[in-house]
C-alpha atoms as a PDB file:
ATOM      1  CA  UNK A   1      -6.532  -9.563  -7.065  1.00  0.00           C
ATOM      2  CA  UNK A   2      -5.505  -9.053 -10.612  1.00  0.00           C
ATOM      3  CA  UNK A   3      -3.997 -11.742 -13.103  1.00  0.00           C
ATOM      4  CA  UNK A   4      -1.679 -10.643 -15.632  1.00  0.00           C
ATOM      5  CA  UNK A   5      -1.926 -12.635 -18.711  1.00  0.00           C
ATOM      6  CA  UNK A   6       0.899 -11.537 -21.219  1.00  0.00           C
ATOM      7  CA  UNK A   7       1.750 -13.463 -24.703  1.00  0.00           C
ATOM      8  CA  UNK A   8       2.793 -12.709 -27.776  1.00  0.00           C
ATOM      9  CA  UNK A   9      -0.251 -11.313 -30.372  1.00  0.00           C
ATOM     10  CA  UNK A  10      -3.339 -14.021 -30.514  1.00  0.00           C
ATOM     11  CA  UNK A  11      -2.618 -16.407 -27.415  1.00  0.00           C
ATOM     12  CA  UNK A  12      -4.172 -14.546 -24.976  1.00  0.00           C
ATOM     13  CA  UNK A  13      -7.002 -13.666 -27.352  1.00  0.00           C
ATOM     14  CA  UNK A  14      -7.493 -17.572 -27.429  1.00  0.00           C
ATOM     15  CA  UNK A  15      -7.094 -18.357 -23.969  1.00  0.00           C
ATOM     16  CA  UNK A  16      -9.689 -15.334 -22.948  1.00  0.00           C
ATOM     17  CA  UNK A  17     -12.511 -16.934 -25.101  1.00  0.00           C
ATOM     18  CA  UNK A  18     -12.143 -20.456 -23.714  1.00  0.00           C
ATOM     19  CA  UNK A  19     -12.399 -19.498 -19.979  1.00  0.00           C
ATOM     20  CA  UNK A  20     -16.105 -19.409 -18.871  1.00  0.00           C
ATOM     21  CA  UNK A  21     -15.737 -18.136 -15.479  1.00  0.00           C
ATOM     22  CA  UNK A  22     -16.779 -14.676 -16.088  1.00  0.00           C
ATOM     23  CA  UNK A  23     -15.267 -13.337 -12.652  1.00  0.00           C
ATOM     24  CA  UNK A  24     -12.398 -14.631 -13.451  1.00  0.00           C
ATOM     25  CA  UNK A  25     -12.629 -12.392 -16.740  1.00  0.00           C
ATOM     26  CA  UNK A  26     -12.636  -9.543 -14.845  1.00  0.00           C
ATOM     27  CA  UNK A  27      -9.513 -10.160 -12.963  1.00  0.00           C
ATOM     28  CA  UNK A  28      -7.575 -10.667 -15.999  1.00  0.00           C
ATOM     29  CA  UNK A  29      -5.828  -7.784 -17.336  1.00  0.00           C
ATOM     30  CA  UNK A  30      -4.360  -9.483 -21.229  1.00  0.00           C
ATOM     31  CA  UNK A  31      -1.168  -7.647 -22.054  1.00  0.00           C
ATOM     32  CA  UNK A  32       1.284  -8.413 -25.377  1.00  0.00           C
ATOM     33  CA  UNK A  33       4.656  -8.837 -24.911  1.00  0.00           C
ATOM     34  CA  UNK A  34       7.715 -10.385 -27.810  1.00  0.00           C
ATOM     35  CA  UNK A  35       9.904 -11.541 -25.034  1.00  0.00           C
ATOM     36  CA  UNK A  36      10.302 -14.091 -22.179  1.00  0.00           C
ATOM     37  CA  UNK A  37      11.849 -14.416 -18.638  1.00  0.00           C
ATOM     38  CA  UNK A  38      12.938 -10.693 -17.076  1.00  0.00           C
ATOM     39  CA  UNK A  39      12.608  -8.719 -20.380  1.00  0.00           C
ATOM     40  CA  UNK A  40       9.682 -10.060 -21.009  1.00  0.00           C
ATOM     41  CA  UNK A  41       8.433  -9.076 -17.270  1.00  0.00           C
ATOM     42  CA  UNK A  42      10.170  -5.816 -17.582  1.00  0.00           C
ATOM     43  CA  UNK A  43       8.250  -5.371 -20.953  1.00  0.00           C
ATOM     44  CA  UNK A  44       5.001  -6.335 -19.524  1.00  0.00           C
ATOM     45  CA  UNK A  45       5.425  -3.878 -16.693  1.00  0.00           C
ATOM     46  CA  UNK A  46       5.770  -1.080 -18.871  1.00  0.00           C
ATOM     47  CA  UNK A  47       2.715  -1.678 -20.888  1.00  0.00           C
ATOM     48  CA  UNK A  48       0.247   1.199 -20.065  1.00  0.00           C
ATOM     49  CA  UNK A  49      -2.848  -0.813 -19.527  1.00  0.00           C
ATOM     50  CA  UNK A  50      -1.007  -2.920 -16.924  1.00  0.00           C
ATOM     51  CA  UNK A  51       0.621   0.224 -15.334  1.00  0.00           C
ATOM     52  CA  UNK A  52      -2.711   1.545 -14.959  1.00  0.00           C
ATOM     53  CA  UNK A  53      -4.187  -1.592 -13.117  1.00  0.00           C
ATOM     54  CA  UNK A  54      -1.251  -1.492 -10.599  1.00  0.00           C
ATOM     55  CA  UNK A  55      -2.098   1.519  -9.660  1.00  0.00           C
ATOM     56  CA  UNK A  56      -5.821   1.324  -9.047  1.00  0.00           C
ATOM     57  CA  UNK A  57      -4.851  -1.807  -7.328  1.00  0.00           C
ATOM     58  CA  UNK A  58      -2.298   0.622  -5.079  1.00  0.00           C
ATOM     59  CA  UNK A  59      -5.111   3.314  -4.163  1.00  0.00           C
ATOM     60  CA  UNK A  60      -7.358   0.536  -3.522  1.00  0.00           C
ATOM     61  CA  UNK A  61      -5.195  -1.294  -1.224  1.00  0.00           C
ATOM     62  CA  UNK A  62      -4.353   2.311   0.919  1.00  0.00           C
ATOM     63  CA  UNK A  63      -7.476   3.078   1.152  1.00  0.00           C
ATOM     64  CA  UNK A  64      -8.793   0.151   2.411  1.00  0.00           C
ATOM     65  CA  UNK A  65      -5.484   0.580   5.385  1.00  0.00           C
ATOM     66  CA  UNK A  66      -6.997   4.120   6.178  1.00  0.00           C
ATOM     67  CA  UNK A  67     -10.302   2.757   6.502  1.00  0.00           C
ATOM     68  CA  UNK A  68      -9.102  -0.428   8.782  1.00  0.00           C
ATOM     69  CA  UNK A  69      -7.390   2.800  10.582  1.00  0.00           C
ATOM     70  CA  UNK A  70     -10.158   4.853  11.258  1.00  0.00           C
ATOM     71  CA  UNK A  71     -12.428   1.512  12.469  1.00  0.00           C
ATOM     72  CA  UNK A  72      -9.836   0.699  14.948  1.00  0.00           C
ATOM     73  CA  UNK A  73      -9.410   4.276  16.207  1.00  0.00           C
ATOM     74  CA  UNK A  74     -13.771   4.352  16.571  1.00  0.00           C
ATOM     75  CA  UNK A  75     -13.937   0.743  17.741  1.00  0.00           C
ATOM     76  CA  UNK A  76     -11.764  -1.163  19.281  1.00  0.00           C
ATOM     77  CA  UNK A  77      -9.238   1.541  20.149  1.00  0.00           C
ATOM     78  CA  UNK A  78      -6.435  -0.436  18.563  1.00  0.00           C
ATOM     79  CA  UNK A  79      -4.751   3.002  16.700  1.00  0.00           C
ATOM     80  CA  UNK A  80      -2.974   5.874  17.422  1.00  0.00           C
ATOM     81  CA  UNK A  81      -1.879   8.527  15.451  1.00  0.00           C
ATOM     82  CA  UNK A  82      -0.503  11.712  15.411  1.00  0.00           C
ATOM     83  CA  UNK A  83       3.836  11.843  15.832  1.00  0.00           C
ATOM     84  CA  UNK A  84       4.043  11.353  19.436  1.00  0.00           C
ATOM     85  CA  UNK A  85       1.557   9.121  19.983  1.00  0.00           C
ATOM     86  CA  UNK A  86       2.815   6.600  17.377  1.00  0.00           C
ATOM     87  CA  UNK A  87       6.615   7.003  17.974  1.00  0.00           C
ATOM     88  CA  UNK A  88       5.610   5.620  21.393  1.00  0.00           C
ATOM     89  CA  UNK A  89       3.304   2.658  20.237  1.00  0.00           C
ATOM     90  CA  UNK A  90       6.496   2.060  17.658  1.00  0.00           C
ATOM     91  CA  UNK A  91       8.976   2.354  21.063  1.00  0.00           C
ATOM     92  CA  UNK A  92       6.390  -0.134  22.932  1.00  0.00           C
ATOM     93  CA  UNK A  93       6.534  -2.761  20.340  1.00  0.00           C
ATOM     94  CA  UNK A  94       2.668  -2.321  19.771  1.00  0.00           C
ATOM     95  CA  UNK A  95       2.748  -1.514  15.963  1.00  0.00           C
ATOM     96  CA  UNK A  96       1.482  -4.243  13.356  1.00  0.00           C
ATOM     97  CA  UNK A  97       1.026  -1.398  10.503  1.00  0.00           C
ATOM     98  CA  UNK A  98       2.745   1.719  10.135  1.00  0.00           C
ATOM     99  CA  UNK A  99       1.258   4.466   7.630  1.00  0.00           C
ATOM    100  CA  UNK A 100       2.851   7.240   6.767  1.00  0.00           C
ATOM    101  CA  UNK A 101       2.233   9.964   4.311  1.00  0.00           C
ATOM    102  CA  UNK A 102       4.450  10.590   0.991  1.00  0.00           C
ATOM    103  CA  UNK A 103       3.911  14.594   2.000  1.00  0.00           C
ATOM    104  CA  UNK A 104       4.769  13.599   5.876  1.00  0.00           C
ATOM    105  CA  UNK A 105       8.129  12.404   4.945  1.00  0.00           C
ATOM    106  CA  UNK A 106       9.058  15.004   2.113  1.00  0.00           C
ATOM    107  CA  UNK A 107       8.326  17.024   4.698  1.00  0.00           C
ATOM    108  CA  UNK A 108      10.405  15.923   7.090  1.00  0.00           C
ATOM    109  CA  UNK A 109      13.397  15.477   4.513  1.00  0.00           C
ATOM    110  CA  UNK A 110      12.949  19.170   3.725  1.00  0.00           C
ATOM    111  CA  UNK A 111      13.007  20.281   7.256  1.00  0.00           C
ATOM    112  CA  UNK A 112      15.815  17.896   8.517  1.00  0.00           C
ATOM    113  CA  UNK A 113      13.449  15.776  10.703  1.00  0.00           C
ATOM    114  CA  UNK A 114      13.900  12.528   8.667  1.00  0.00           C
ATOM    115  CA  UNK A 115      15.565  10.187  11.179  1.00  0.00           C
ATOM    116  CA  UNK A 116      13.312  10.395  13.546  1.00  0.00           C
ATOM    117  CA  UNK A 117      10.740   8.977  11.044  1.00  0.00           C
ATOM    118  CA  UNK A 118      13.291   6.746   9.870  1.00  0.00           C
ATOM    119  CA  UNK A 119      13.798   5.074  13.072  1.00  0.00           C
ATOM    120  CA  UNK A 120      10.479   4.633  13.637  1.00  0.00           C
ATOM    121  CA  UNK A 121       9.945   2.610  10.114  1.00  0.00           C
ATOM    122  CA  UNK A 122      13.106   0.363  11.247  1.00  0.00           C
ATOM    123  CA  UNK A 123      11.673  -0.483  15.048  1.00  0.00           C
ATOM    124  CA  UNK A 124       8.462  -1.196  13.342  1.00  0.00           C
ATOM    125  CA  UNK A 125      10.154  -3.615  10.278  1.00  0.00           C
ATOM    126  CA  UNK A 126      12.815  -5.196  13.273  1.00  0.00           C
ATOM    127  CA  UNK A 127       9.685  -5.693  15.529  1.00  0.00           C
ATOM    128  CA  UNK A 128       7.690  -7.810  11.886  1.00  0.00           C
ATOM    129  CA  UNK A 129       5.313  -4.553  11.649  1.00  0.00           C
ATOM    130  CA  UNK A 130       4.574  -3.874   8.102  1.00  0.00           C
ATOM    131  CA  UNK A 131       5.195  -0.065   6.611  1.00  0.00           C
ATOM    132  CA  UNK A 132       3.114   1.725   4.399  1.00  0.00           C
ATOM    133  CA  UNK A 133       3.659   4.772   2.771  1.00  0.00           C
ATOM    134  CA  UNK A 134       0.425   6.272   1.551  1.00  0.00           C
ATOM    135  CA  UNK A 135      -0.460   8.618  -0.932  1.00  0.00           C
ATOM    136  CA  UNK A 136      -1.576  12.030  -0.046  1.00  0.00           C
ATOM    137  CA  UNK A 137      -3.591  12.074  -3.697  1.00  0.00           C
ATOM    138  CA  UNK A 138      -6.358  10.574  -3.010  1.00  0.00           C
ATOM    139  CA  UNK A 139      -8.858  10.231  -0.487  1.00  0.00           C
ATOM    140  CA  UNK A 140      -7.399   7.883   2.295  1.00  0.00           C
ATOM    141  CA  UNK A 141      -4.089  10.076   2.025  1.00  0.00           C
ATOM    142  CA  UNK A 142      -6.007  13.033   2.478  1.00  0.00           C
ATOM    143  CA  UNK A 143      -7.418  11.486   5.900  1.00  0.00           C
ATOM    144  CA  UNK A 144      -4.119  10.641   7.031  1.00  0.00           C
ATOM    145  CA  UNK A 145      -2.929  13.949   6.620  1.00  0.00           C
ATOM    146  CA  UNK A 146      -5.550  15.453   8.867  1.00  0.00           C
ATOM    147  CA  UNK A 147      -4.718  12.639  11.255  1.00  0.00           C
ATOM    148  CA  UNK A 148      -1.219  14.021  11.376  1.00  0.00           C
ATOM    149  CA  UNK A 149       0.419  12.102   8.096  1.00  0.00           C
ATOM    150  CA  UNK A 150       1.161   9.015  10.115  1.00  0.00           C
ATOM    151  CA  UNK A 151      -0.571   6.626  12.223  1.00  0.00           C
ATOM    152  CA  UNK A 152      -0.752   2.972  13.332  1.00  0.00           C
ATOM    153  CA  UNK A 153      -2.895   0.044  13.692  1.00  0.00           C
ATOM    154  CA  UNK A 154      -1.448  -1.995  16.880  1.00  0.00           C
ATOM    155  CA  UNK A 155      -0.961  -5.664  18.136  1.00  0.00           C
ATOM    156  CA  UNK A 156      -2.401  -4.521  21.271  1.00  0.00           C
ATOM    157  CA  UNK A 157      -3.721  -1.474  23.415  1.00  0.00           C
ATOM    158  CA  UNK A 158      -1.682   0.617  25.330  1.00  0.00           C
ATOM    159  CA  UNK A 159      -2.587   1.632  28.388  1.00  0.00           C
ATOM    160  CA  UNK A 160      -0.965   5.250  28.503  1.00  0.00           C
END
């Protein structure tokens, strides 16, 4: 988790030196910003240094997905992946997290086989699953990929 502490000039400064908890220090990421309420949000957002730490926290957090993946595919057999496999654990209901690939579905844009993939990310948000598009950049998008580009962790196993 990451805190976001954005003031004008000196505040932050201030508050920074007054808080003792030095792991709480490294959670905060200070940031200056002249406005308030949505510009000032909007302002903050742009702010390199905070860009930056949204996007480590991104990789991070689809990494660690691929990683739950791959334990529940060695483990406890609570995955699938590969197109047909997880179209059917999406068609079953079974799906709790959906990942897909950024390259999967340019892909399948460029080669007019979008709405199937589509469909499957609407079953899996109508039946409370969560949706993930991942990366193919770094490391756990790379996996994916050679999984098939998309994959699922599931409520339960299928017996198929």
């Amino acid at each position: 988790i990451k805190i976001i502490l954005a003031s004008p000039a000196f505040w932050k400064e201030e508050l920074m030196k007054e808080l003792k908890n030095e792991e709480l220090k490294k959670k905060i990421i200070p940031a200056t910003c002249n406005s308030t309420g949505k510009n000032g949000i909007n302002e903050v957002l742009r702010r390199p240094e905070v860009k930056a730490a949204l996007h480590e926290d991104r990789i991070a957090k689809e990494i660690n997905l691929v990683e739950e993946l791959l334990t529940e595919i060695s483990k406890n057999n609570l995955a699938v992946y590969g197109l047909k496999d997880t179209e059917n654990a999406v068609n079953a209901g079974a799906v709790k997290t959906l990942l897909i690939t950024d390259s999967l579905i340019q892909k399948a844009r460029e080669t007019n086989n979008y709405e199937k993939i589509d469909n499957m990310m609407k079953i899996t948000d109508s039946m409370k699953g969560s949706i993930n598009i991942i990366s193919s950049e770094h490391e756990g998008g790379k996996k994916l990929n050679g999984l098939g580009g998309i994959a699922a962790i599931l409520r339960y196993k299928l017996n198929y």
